[in-house]
Protein backbone atom coordinates (compact mmCIF):
# COMPACT_ATOMS: atom_id res chain seq x y z
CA UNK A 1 4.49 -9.61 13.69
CA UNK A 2 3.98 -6.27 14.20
CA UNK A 3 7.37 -4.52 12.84
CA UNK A 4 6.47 -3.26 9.79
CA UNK A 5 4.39 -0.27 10.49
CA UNK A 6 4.29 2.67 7.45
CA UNK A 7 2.26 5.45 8.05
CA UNK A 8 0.49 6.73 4.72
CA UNK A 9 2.04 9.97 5.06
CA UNK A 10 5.53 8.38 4.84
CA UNK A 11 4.15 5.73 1.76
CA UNK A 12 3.23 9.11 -0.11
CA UNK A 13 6.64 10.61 0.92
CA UNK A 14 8.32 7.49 -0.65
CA UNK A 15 6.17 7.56 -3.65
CA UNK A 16 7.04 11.09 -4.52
CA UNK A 17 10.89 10.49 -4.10
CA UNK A 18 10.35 7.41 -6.57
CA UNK A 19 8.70 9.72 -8.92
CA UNK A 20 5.22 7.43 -8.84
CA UNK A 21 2.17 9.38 -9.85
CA UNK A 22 -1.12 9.46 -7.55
CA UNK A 23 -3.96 7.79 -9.54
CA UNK A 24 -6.36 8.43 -6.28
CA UNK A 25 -6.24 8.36 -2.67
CA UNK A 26 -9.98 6.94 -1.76
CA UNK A 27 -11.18 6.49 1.88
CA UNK A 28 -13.36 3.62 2.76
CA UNK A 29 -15.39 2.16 5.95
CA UNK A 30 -12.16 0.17 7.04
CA UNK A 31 -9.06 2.51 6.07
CA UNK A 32 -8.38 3.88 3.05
CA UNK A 33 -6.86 2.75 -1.05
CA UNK A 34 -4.08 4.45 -2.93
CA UNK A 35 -3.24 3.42 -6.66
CA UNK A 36 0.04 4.95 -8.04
CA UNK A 37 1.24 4.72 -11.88
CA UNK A 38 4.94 3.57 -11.74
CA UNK A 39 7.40 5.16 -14.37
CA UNK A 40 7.16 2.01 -16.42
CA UNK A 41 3.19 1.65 -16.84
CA UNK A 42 2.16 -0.96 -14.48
CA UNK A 43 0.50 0.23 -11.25
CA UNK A 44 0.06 -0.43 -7.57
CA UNK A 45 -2.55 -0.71 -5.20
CA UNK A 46 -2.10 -0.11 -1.48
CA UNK A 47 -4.45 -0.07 1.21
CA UNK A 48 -4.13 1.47 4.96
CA UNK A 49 -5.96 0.54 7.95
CA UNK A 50 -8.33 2.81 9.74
CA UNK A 51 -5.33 4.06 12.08
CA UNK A 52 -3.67 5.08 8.42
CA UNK A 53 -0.77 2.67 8.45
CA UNK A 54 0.29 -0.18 5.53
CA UNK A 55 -1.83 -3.29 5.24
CA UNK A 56 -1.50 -4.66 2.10
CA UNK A 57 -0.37 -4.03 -1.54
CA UNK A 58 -0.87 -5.45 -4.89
CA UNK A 59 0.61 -5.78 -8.05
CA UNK A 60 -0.97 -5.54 -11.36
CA UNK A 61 0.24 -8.84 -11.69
CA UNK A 62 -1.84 -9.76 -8.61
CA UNK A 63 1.38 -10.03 -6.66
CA UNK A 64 0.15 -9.37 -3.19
CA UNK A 65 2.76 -8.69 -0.16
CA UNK A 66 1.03 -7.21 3.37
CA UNK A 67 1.44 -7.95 7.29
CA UNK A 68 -0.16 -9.40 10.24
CA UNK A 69 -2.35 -11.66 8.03
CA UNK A 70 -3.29 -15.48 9.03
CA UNK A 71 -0.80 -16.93 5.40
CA UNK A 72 2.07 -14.25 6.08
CA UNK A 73 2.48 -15.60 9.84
CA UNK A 74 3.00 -19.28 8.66
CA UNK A 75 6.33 -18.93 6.90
């Protein structure tokens, strides 16, 4: 499935609008990882591929929701 393609830009975009604040934006070997406060405390964790679109996310309940991965393609 290749459908869901977000572009960091427009992920940072979103997050202002939602009024999320930018813990860090930290490039790594494979892409780079983005943690935002939400208004109510918790956080989120996103990463981006090398080409700097979505690949995963996570919760800080360890709720994890991301695409083209091996688990995702069997439902």
């Amino acid at each position: 499935m290749d459908t869901l393609k977000c572009a960091k830009i427009q992920f940072h975009t979103y997050a202002e609008k939602q009024g999320w604040l930018l813990l860090y934006d930290k490039p790594t070997d494979t892409g780079s990882e983005i943690a935002y406060l939400l208004q109510h405390g918790e956080t989120i964790f996103a990463v981006f591929d090398i080409d700097g679109y979505f690949d995963h996310m996570n919760d800080t309940c360890n709720a994890t929701i991301g695409i083209n991965t091996p688990e995702n393609d069997s439902e």
